[in-house]
Every structure is written in structure tokens, then in C-alpha cells.
N, C-alpha and C. Protein backbone atom coordinates (compact mmCIF):
# COMPACT_ATOMS: atom_id res chain seq x y z
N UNK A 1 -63.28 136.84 24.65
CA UNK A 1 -64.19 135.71 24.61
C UNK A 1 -63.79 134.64 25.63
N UNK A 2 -62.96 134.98 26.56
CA UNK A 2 -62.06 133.96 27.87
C UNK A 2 -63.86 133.53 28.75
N UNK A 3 -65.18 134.86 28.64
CA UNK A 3 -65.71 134.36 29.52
C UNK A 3 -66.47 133.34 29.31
N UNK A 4 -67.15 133.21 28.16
CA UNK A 4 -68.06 132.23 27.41
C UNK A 4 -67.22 130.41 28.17
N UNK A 5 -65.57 130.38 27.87
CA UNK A 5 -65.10 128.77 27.97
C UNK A 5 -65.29 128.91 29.77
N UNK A 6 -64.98 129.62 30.27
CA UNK A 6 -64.88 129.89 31.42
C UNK A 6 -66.32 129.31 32.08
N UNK A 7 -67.48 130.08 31.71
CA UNK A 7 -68.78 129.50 32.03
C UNK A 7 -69.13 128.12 31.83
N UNK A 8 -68.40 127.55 30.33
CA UNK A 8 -68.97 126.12 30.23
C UNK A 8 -68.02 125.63 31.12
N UNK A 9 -66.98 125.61 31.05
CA UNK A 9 -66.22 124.90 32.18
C UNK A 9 -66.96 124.52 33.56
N UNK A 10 -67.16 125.60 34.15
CA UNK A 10 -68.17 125.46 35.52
C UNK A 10 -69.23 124.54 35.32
N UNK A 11 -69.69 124.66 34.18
CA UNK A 11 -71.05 123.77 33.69
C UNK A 11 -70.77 122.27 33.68
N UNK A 12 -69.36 122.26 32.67
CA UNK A 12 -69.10 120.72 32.69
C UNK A 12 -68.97 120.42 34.33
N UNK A 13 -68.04 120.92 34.89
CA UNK A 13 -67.40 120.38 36.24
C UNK A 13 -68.62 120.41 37.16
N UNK A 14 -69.68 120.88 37.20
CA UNK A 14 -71.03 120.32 38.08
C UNK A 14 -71.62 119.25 37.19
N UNK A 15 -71.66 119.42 36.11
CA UNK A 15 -72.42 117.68 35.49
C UNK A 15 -71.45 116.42 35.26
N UNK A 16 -69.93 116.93 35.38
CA UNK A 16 -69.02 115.61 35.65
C UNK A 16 -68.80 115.44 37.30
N UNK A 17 -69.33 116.99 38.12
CA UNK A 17 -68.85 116.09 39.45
C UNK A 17 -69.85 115.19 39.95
N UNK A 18 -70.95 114.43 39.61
CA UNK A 18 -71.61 113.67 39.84
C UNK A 18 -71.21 112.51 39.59
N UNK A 19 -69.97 112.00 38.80
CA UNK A 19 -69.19 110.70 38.87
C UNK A 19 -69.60 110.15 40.11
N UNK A 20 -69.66 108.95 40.47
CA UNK A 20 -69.29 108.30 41.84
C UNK A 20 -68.03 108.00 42.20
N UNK A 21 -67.54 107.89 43.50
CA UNK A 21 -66.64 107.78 44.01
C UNK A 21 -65.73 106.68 43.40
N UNK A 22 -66.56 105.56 43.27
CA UNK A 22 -66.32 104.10 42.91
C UNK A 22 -65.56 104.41 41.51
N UNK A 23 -65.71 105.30 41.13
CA UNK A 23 -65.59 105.20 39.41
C UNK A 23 -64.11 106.04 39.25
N UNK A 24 -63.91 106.85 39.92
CA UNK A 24 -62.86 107.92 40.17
C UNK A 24 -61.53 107.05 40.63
N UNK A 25 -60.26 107.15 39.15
CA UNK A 25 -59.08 106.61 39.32
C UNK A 25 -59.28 105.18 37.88
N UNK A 26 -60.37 104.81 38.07
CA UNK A 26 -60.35 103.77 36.51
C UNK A 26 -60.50 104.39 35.56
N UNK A 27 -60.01 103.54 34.26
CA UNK A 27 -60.01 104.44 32.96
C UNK A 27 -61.92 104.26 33.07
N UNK A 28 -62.39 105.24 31.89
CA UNK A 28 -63.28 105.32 31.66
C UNK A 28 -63.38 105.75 30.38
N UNK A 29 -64.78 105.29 29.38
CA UNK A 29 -65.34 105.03 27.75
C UNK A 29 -65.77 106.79 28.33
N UNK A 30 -65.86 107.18 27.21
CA UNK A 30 -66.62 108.82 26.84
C UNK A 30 -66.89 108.16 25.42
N UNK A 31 -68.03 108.66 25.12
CA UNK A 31 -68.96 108.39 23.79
C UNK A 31 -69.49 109.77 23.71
N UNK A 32 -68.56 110.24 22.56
CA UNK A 32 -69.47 111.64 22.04
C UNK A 32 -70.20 111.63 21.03
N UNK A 33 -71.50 112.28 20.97
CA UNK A 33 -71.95 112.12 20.05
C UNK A 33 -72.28 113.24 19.48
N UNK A 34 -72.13 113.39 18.04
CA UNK A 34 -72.26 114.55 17.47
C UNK A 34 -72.69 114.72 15.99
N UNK A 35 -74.03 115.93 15.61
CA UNK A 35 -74.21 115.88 14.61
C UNK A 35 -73.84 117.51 14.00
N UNK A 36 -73.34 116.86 12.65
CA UNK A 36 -73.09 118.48 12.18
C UNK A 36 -73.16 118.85 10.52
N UNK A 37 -73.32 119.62 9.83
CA UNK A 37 -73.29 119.44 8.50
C UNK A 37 -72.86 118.83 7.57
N UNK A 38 -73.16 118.46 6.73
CA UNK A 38 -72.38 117.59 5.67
C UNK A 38 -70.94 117.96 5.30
N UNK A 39 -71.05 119.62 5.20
CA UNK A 39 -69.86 119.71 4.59
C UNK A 39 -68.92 120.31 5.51
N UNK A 40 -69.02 119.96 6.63
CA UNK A 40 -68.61 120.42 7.99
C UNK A 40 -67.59 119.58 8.52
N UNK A 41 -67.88 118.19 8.38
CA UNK A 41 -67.20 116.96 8.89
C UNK A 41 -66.24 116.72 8.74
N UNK A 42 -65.59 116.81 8.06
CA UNK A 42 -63.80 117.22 7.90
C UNK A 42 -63.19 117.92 9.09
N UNK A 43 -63.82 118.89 8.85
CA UNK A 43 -63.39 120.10 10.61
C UNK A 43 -63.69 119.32 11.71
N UNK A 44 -64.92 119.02 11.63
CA UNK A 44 -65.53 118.52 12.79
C UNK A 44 -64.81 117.43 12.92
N UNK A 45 -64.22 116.60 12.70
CA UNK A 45 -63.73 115.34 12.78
C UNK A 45 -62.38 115.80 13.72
N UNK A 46 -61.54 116.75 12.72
CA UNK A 46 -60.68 117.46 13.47
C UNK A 46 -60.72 118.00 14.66
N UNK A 47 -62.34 118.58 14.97
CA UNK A 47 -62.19 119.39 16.19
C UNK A 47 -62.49 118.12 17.35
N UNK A 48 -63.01 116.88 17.11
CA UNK A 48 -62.80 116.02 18.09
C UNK A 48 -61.55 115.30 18.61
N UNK A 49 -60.89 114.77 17.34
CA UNK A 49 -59.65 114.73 17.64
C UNK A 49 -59.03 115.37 18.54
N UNK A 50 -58.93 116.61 17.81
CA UNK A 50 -58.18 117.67 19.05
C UNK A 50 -58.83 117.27 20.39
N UNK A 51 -60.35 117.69 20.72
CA UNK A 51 -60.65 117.58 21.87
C UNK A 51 -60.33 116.43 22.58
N UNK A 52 -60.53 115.15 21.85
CA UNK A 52 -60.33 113.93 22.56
C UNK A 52 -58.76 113.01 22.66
N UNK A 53 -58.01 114.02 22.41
CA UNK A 53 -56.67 113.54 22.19
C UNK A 53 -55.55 114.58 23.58
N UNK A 54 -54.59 114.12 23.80
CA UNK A 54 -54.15 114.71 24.88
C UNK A 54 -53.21 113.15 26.03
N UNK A 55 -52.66 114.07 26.85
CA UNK A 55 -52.34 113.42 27.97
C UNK A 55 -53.39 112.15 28.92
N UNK A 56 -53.63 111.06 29.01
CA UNK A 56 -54.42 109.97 29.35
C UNK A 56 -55.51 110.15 28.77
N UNK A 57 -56.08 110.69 27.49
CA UNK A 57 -57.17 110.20 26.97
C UNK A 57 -56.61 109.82 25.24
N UNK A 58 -57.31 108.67 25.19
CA UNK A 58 -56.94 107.58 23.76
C UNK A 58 -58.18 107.68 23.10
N UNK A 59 -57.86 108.53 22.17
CA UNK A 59 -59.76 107.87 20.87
C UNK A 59 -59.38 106.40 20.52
N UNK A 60 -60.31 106.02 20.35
CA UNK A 60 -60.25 104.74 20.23
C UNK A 60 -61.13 104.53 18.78
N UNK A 61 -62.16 105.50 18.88
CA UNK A 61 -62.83 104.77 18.07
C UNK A 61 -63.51 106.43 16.96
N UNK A 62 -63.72 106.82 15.76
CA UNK A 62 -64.48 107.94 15.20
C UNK A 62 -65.25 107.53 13.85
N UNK A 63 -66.63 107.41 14.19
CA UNK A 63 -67.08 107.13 13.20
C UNK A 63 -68.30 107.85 12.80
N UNK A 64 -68.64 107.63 11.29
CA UNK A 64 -69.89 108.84 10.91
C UNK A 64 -70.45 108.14 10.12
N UNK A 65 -72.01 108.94 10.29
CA UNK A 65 -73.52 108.42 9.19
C UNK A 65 -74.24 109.27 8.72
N UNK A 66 -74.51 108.73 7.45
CA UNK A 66 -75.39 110.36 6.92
C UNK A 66 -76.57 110.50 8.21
N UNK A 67 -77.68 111.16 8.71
CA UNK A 67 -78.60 110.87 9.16
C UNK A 67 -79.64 111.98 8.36
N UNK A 68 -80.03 112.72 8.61
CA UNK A 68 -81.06 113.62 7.89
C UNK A 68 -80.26 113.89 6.95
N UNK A 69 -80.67 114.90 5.27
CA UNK A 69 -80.40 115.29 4.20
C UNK A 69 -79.87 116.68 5.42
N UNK A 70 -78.25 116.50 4.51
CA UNK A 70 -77.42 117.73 4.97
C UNK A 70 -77.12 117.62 6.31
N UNK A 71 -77.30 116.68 6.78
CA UNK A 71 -76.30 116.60 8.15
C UNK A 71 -76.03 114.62 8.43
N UNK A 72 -74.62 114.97 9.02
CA UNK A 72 -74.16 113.87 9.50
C UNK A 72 -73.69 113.62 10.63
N UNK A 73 -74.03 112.52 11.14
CA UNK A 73 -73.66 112.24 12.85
C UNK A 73 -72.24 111.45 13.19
N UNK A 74 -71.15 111.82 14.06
CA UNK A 74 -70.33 111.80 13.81
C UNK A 74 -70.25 111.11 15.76
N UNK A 75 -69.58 109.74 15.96
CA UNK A 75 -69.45 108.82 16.87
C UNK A 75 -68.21 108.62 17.77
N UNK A 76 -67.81 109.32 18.91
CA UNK A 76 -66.35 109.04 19.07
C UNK A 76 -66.16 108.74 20.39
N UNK A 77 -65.21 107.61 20.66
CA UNK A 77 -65.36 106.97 21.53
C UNK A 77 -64.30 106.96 22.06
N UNK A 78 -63.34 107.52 23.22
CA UNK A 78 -61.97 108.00 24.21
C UNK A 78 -62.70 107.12 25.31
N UNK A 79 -60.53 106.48 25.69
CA UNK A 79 -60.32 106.01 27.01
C UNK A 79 -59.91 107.85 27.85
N UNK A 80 -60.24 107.16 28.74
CA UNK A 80 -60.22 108.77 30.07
C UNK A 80 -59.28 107.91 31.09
N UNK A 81 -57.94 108.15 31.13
CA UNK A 81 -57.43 107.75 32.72
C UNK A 81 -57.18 109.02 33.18
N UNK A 82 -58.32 109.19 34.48
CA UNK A 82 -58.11 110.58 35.24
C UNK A 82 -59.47 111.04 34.93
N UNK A 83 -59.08 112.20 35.69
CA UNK A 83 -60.78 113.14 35.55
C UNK A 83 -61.08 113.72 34.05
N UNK A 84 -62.30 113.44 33.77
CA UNK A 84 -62.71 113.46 32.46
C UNK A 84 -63.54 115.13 32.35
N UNK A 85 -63.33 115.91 33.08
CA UNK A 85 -63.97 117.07 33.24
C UNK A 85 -63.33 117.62 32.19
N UNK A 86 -61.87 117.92 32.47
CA UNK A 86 -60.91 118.63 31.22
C UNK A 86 -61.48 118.34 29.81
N UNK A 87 -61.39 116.77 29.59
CA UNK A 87 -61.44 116.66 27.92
C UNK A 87 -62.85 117.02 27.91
N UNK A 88 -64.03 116.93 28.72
CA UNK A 88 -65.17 117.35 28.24
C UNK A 88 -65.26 118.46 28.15
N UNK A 89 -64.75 119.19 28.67
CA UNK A 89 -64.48 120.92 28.61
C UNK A 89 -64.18 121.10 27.19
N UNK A 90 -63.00 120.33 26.83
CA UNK A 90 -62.70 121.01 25.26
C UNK A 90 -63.39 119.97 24.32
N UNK A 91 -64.47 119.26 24.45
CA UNK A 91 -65.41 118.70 24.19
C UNK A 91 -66.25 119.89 23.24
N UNK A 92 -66.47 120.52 24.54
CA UNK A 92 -67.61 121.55 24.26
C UNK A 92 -67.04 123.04 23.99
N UNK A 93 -66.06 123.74 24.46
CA UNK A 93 -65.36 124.76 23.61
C UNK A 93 -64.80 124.34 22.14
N UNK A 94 -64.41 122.84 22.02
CA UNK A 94 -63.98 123.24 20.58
C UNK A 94 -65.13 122.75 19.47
N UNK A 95 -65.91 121.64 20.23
CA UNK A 95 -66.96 120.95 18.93
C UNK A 95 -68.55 122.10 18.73
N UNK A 96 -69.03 121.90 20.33
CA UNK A 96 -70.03 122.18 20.82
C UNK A 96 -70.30 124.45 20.01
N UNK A 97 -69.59 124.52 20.27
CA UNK A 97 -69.14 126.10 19.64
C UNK A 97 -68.97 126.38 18.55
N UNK A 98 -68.98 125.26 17.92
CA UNK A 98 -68.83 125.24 16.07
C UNK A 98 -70.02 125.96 15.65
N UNK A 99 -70.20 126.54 14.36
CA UNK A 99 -71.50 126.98 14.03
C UNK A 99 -71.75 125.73 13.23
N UNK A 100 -71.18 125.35 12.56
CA UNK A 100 -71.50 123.94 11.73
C UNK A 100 -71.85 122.84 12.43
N UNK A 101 -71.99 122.77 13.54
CA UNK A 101 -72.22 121.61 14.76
C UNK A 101 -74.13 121.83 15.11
N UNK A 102 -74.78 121.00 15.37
CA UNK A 102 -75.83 121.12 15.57
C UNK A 102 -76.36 120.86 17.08
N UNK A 103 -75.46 119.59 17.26
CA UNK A 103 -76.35 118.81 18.78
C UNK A 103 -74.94 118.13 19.15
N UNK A 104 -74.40 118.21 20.50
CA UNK A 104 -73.72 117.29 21.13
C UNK A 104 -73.87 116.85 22.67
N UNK A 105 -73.45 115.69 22.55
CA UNK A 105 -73.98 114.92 23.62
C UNK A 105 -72.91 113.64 23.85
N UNK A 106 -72.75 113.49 25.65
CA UNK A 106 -71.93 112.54 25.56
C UNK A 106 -72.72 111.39 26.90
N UNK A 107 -71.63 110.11 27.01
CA UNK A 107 -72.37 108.85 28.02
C UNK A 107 -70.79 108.45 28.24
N UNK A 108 -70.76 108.40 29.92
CA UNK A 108 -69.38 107.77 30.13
C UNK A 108 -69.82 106.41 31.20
N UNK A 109 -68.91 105.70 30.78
CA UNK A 109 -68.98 104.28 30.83
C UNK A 109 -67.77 103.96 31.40
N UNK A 110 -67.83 102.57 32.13
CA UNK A 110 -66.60 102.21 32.91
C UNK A 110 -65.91 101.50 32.03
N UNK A 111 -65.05 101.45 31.40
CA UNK A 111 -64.03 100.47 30.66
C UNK A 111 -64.08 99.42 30.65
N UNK A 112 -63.24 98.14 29.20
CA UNK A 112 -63.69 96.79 30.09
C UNK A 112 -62.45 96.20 30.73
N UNK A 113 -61.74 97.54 30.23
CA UNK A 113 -60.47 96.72 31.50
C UNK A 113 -60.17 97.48 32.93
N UNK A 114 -61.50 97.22 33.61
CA UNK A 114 -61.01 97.60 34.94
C UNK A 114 -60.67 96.43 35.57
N UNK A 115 -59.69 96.87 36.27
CA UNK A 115 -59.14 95.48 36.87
C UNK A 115 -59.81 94.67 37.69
N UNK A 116 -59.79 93.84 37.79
CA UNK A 116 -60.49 92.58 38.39
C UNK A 116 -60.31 93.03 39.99
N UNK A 117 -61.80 93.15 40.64
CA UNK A 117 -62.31 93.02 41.91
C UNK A 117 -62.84 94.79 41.83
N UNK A 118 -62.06 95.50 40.94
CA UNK A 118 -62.54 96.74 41.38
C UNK A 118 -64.14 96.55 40.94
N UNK A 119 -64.81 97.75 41.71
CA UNK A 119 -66.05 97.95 41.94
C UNK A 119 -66.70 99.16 41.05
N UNK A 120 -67.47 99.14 39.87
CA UNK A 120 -67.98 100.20 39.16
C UNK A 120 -69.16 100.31 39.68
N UNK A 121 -69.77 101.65 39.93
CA UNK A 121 -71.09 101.97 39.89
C UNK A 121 -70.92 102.43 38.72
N UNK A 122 -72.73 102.48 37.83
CA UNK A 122 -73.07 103.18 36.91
C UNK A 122 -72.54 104.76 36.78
N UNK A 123 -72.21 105.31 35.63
CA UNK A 123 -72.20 106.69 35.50
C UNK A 123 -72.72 107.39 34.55
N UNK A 124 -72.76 108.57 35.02
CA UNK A 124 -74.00 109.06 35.04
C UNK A 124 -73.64 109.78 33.70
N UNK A 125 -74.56 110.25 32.48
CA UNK A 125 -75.12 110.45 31.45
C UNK A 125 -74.98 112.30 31.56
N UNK A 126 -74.76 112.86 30.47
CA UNK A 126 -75.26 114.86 30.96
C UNK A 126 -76.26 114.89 31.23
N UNK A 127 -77.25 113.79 30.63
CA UNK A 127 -78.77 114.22 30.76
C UNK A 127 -79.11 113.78 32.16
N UNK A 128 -78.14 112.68 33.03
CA UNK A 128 -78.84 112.35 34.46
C UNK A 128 -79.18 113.66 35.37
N UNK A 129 -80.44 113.09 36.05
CA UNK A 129 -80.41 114.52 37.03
C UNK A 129 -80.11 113.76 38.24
N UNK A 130 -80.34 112.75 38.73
CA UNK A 130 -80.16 111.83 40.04
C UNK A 130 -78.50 111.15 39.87
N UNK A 131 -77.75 110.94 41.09
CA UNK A 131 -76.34 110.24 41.22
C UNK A 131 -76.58 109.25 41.00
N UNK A 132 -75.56 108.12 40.00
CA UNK A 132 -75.31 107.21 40.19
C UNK A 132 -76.08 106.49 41.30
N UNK A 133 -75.93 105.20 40.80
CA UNK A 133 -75.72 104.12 42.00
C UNK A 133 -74.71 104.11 42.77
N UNK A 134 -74.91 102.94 43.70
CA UNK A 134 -74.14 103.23 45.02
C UNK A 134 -72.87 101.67 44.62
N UNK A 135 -71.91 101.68 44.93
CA UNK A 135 -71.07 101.02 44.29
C UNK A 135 -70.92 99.79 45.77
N UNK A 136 -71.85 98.61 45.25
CA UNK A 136 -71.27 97.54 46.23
C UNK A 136 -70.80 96.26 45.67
N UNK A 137 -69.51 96.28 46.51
CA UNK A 137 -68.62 95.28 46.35
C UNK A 137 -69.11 93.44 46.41
């Protein structure tokens, strides 16, 4: 089953290499969002953790809501210092692959502690199909 992570990998790393330049080297917010069964969320909680935990990425934040009868949406929010391709990779091999998982989806955002003078362009969403903005100083 090496080929299935193998394929999403490639997948993430063309919809994260659309970062902008500007953005590459600051920490950066990842907001995952995820819905999955009621009685799932225990695991699932776990399998973000795992994913979002590691060498320069910090959860910061995991939170959940009932939303429809029998499923709950589950909110998690990691600092990224460095390329965020990796943790989205095991983003999606460990959450995204669940059978108890329904829908995931993430939005990365520039931090609010980038240091003073640096320059953020917007970044870009899985769902963007167009690059970023253009990052002026």
C-alpha cells in the first residue's frame, strides 16, 4: 500500500508548491478542518495530533462541534516553521484515509508573529486554482 501515500504526496507537493515566495521561511497557521463520525473522534483527534505534531510544527489549537446527527467537525490549528508539504502529507495519509473521516480540508495563513518588515503575500487555500498575490513591500 507504499503506492496510494506516494501518489498523495505528489498531490500535496503541487497544491503546496503554489506558496509564494514571500511566504517561504516564516512560520505559518495550517487550519485543518475535519469532519468525521461521532464515535470516531477519539481516533480522529489522535490521528491529527500525530499528523500535526513533529519537528517545527506546534498544534496550537483542537477543537470540535457536533454538526449534522452522527457526525462531528473537528478544528485544528499548527504553527509550520519550514515547508508545510510534509505535515500536510501526513495530514492526508493519516486523517484523510480514515474510513470514519468524511471531508478534509485545510487554509494556511501567515502567522501573527512574523517579524516586523517582513512581507506576506496571501496563501493560497487547496481549493485555490490561481497563485497568490504578489508580495509588495
Amino acid at each position: 500500500m507504499t503506492v496510494l501515500p506516494r501518489l498523495l504526496m505528489g498531490s500535496v507537493e503541487r497544491l503546496v508548491g503554489r506558496t509564494p515566495p514571500a511566504a517561504i521561511g516564516a512560520p505559518v497557521h495550517a487550519v485543518v478542518h475535519t469532519v468525521c463520525d461521532d464515535g470516531e473522534e477519539p481516533r480522529v483527534r489522535a490521528l491529527l495530533r500525530q499528523a500535526l505534531g513533529g519537528p517545527g510544527v506546534d498544534l496550537l489549537h483542537l477543537h470540535s462541534r457536533d454538526t449534522d446527527p452522527g457526525s462531528t467537525a473537528l478544528e485544528a490549528t499548527a504553527a509550520i516553521a519550514g515547508p508545510v508539504t510534509a505535515t500536510l502529507g501526513r495530514v492526508l495519509t493519516l486523517v484523510w484515509l480514515d474510513p470514519g473521516v468524511h471531508a478534509v480540508r485545510w487554509d494556511l495563513r501567515p502567522s501573527d508573529d512574523t517579524p516586523p518588515g517582513r512581507c506576506m503575500a496571501p496563501l493560497p487555500s487547496h481549493a485555490d486554482s490561481e497563485e497568490g498575490a504578489p508580495c509588495t513591500p
